[in-house]
Protein backbone atom coordinates (compact mmCIF):
# COMPACT_ATOMS: atom_id res chain seq x y z
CA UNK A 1 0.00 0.00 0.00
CA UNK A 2 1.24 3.06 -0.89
CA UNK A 3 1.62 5.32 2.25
CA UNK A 4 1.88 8.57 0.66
CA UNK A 5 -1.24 8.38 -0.60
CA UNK A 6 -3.00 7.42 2.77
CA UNK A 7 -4.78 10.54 5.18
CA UNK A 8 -6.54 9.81 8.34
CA UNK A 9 -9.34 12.47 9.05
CA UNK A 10 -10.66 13.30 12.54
CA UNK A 11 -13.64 15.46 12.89
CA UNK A 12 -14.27 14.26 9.06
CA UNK A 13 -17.94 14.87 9.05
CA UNK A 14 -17.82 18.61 9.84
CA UNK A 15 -17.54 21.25 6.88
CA UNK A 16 -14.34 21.86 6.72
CA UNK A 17 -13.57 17.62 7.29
CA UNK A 18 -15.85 17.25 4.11
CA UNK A 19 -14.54 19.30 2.18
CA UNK A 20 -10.71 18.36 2.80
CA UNK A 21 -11.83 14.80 1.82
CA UNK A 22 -13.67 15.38 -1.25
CA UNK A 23 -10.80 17.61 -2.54
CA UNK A 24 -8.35 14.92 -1.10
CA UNK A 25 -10.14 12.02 -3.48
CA UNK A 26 -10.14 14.22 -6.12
CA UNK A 27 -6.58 14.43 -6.25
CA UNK A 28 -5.96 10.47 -6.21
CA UNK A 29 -5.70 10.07 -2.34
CA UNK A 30 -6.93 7.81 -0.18
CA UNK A 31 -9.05 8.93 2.63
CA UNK A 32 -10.06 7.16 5.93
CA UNK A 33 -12.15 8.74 8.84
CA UNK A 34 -11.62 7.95 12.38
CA UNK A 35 -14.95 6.59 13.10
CA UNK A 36 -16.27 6.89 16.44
CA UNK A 37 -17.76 3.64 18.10
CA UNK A 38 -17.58 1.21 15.40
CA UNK A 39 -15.03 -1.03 15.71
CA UNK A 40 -15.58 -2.41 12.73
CA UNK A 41 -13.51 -0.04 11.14
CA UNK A 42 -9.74 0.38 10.53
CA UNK A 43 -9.30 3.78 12.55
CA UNK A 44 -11.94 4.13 15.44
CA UNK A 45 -11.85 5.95 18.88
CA UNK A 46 -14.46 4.58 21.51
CA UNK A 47 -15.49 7.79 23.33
CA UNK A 48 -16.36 6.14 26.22
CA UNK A 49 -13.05 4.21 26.92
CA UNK A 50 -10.77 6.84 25.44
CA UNK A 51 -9.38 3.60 23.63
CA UNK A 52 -8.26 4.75 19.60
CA UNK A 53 -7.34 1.95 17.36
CA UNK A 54 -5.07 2.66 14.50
CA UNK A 55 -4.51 -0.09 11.77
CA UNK A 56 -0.82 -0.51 11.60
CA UNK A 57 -1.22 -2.41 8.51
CA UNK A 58 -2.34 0.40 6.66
CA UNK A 59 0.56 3.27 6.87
CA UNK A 60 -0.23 6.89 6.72
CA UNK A 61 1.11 9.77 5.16
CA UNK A 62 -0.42 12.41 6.83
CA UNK A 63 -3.40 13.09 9.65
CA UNK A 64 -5.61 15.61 9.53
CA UNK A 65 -7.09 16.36 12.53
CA UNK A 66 -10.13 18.88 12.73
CA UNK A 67 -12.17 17.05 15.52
CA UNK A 68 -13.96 19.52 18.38
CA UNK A 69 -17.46 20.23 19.21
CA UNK A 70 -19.00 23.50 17.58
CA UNK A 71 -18.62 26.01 20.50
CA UNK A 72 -21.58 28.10 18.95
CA UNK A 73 -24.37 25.88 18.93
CA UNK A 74 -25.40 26.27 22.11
CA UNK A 75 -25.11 29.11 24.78
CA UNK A 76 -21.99 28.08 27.72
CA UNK A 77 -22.51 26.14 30.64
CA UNK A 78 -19.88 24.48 32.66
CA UNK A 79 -20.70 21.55 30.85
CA UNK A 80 -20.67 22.82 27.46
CA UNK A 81 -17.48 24.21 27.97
CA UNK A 82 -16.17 21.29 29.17
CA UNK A 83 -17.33 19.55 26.25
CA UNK A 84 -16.10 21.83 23.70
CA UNK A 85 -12.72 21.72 25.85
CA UNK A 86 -12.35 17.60 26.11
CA UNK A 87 -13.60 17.12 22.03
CA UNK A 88 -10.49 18.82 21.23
CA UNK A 89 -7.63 18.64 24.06
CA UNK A 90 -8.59 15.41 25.29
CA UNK A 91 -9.24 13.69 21.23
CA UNK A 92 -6.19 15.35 20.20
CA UNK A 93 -3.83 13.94 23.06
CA UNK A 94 -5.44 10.66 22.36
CA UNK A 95 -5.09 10.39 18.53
CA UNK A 96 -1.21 11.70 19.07
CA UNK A 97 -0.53 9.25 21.08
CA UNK A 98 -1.81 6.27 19.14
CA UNK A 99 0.11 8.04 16.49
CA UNK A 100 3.54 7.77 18.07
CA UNK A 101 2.99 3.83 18.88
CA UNK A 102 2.62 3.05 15.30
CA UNK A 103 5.26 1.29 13.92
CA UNK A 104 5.65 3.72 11.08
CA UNK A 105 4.55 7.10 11.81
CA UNK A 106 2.96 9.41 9.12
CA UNK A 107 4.86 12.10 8.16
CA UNK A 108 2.48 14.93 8.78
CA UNK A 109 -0.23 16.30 10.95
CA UNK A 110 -2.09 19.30 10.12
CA UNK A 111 -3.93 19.92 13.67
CA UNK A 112 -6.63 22.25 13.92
CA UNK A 113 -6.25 25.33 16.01
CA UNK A 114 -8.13 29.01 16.05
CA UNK A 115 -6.77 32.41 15.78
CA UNK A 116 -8.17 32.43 19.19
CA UNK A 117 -5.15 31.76 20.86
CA UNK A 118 -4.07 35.42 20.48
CA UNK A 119 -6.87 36.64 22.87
CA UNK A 120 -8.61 39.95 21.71
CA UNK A 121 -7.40 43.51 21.28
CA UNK A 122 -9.17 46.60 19.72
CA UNK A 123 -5.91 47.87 18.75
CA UNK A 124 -3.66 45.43 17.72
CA UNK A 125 -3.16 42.98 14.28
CA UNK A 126 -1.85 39.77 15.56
CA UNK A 127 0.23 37.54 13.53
CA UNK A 128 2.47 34.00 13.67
CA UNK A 129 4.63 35.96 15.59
CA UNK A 130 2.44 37.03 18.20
CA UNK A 131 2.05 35.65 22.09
CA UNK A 132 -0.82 34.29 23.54
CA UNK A 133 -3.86 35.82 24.98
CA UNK A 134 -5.35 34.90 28.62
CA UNK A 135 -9.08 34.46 27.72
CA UNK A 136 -11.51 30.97 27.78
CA UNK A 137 -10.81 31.23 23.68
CA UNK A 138 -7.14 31.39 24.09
CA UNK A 139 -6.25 28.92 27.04
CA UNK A 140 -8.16 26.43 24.90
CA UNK A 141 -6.35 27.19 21.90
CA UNK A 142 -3.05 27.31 23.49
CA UNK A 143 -3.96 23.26 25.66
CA UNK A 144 -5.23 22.44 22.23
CA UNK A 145 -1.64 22.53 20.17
CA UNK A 146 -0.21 21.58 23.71
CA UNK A 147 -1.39 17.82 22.88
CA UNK A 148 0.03 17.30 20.01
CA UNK A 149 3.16 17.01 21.91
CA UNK A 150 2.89 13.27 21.53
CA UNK A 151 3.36 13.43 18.20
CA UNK A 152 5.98 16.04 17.67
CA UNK A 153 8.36 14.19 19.90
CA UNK A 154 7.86 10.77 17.90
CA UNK A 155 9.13 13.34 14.95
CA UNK A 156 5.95 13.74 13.33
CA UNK A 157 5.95 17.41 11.42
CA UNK A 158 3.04 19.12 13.10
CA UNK A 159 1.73 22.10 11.78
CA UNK A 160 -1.23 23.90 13.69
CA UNK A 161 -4.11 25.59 11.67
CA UNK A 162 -5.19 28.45 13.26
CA UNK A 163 -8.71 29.16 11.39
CA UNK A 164 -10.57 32.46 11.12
CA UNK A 165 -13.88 32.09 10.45
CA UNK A 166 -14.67 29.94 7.89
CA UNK A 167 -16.60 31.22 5.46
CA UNK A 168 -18.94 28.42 3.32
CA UNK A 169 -23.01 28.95 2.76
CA UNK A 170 -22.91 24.97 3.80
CA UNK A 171 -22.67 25.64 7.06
CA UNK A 172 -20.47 27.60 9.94
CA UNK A 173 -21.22 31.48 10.57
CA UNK A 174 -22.20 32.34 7.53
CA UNK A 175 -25.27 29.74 7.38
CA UNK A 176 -25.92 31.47 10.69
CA UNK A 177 -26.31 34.74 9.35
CA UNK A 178 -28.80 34.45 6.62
CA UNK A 179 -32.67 33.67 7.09
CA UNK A 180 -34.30 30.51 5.75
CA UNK A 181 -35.04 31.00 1.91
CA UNK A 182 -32.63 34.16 2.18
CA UNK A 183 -35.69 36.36 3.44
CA UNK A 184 -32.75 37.85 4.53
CA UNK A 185 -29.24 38.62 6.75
CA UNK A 186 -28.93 39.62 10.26
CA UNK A 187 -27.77 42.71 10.68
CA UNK A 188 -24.89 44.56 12.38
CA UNK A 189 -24.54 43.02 15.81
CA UNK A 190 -23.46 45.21 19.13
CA UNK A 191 -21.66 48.52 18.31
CA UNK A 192 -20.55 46.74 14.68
CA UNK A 193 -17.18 48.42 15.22
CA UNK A 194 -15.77 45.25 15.90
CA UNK A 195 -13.44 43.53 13.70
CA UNK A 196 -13.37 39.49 12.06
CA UNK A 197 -10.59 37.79 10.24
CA UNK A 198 -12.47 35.44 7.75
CA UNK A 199 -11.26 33.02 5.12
CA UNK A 200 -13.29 31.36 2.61
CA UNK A 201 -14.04 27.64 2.75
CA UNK A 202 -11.92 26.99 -0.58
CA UNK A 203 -9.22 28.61 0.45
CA UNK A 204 -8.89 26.75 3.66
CA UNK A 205 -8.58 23.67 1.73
CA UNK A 206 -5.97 25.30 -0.94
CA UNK A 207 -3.81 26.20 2.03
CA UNK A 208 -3.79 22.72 3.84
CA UNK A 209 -3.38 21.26 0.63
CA UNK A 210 -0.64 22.87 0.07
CA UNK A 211 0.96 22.06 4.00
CA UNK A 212 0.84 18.58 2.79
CA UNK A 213 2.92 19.40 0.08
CA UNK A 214 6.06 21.62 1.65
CA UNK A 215 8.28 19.77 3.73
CA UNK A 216 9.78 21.83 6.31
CA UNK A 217 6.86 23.45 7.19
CA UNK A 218 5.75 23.23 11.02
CA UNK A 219 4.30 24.95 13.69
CA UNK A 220 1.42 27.35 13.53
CA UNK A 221 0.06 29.29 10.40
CA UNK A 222 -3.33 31.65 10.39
CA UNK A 223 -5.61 30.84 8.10
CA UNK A 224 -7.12 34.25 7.79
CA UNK A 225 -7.76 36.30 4.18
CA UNK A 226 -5.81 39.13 5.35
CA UNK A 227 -8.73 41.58 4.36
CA UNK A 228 -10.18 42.23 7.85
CA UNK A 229 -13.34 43.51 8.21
CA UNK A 230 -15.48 45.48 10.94
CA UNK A 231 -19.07 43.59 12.05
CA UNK A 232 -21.22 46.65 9.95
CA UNK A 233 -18.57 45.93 7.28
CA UNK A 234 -19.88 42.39 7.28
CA UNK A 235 -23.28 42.89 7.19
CA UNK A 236 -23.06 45.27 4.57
CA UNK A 237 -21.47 43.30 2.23
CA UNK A 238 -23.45 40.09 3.29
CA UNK A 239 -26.42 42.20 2.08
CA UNK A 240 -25.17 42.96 -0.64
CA UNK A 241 -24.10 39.87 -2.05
CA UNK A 242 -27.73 37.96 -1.81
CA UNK A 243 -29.70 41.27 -2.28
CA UNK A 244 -32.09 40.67 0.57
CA UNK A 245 -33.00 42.85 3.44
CA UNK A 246 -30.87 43.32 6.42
CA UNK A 247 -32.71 43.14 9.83
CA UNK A 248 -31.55 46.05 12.75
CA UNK A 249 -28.97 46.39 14.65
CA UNK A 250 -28.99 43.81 17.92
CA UNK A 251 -27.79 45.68 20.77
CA UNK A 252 -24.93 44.53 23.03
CA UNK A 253 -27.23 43.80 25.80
CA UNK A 254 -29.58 41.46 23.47
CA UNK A 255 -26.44 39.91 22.03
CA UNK A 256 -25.41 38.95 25.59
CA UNK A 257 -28.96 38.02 26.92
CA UNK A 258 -29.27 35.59 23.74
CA UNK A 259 -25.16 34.48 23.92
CA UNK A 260 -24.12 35.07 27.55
CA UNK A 261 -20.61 34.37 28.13
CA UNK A 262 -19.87 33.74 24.25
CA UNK A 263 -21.16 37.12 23.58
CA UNK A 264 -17.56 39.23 24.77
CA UNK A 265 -15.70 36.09 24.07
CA UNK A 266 -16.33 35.79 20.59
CA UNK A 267 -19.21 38.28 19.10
CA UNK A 268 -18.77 41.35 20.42
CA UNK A 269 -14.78 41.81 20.92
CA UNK A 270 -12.19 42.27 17.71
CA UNK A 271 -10.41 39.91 16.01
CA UNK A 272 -7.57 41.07 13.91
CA UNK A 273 -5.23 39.00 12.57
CA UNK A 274 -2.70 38.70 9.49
CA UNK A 275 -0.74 35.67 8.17
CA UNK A 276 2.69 35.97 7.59
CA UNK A 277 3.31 31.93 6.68
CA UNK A 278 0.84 32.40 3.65
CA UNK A 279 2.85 34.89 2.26
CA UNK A 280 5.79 33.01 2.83
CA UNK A 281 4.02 30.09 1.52
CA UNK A 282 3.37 32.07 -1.75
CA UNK A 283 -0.29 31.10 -1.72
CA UNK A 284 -2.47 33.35 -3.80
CA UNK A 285 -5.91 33.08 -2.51
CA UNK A 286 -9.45 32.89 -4.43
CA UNK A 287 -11.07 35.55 -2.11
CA UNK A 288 -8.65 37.73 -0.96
CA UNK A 289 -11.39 40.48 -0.96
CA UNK A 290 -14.87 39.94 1.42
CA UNK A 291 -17.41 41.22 -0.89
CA UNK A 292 -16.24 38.92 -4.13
CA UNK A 293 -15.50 36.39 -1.49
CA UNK A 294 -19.54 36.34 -0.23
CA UNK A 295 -20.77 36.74 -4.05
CA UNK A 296 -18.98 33.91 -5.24
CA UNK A 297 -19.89 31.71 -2.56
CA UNK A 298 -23.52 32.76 -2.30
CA UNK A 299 -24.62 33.02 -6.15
CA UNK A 300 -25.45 29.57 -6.91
């Protein structure tokens, strides 16, 4: 079996983990999912157990790992946080460890991460080269990459993907934002002065397509568009690009009566951030602008 054409995906049945595999297969590779409690599969983790098996016989090339709960589905109790903090700290610790056991490593893991770990700022544009923040958002990042240390020891080249929001009409934020039949988008949310770092779904996948290609290339990169935008900025555009009405303004107060605690952790504060490692990487993106960006994704 040919190992460099073998990728193990955790968290395969989210957006992003469906669309790395179907642009994976169309490029001649061969793509298995960690399921979870089947054990009649090759890769499975039994949640219950914490017990991951890994098919030796089948050698990898590279493991994508995108697994964690969606930490905006539901407003944040003690338990959901602890939920959204175990499906990707405690998974990720788990998988790298099976991963160093094998007898033959794969070469690669691209492990998910958020630009989250830099915290928020209203004045500053963070980038690779930036420290950590102190905030729920950022402490999980930061334990988040901290398991992977499993595999980086056993010499695995680990690369972290710190995502912006991801911007697909198939789901994430953006499927959040617009009405059922497109009656039509929500509108600016708190003051709107607040800033996002996006990137668009298929540029996501270009990027990590092209991680699995560069050797050499480790540690953590932003995968952010570089155009960043304010919250009204947003709206406008979102507007704009499915000409449909855009409902008022939600005040800060409403935003945090409907959110709570994930209201000034991730709606209402700014997020700016920049990627140096694209750049280096010499990546020219298919939506490096927000408003093409939307209309492209949102005309069919």
């Amino acid at each position: 079996m040919d190992q460099k054409k073998n990728i193990l995906i955790t968290g395969a049945s989210g957006m992003l983990g469906r669309a790395f595999s179907t642009a994976l297969k169309g490029l001649g590779y061969t793509v298995f999912n960690l399921q979870r409690n089947v054990r009649e599969e090759p890769f499975y983790y039994l949640e219950n157990t914490g017990f991951i098996f890994l098919d030796p016989s089948i050698p990898l090339h590279a493991v994508i790992n995108l697994a964690g709960k969606n930490i905006s589905e539901e407003r944040w109790s003690t338990k959901t946080k602890r939920l959204i903090v175990d499906s990707r700290v405690q998974t990720t610790s788990l998988v790298c460890r099976a991963l160093a056991k094998l007898p033959v490593p794969p070469k690669i893991l691209l492990s998910a991460s958020a630009i989250g770990y830099y915290g928020t700022n209203e004045e500053k544009t963070f980038d690779e080269s930036s420290p950590a923040g102190n905030d729920f958002l950022s402490i999980l990042a930061q334990s988040w990459e901290r398991a992977t240390m499993p595999a980086q020891e056993a010499g695995i080249r680990t690369t972290f993907l710190r995502f912006g929001l991801v911007l697909s009409p198939t789901g994430g934020v953006l499927k959040n934002l617009i009405l059922p039949f497109r009656a039509a988008t929500v509108g600016v949310i708190g003051s709107g002065k607040q800033t996002m770092s996006w990137i668009s779904l298929s540029d996501a996948v270009q990027i990590m397509l092209a991680l699995l290609r560069e050797n050499g290339v480790s540690g953590p990169i932003n995968l952010v568009s570089g155009h960043i935008v304010t919250n009204r900025e947003f709206a406008h555009c979102l507007k704009k690009s499915i000409n449909r009405l855009k409902l008022p303004r939600i005040p800060s107060a409403i935003v945090r009566l409907m959110f709570g605690e994930m209201a000034d952790a991730a709606l209402l504060p700014s997020s700016s951030v920049s990627s140096l490692r694209i750049k280096e990487l010499g990546i020219e993106l298919q939506h490096p602008e927000l408003q093409n960006c939307l209309t492209d994704i949102l005309k069919q």
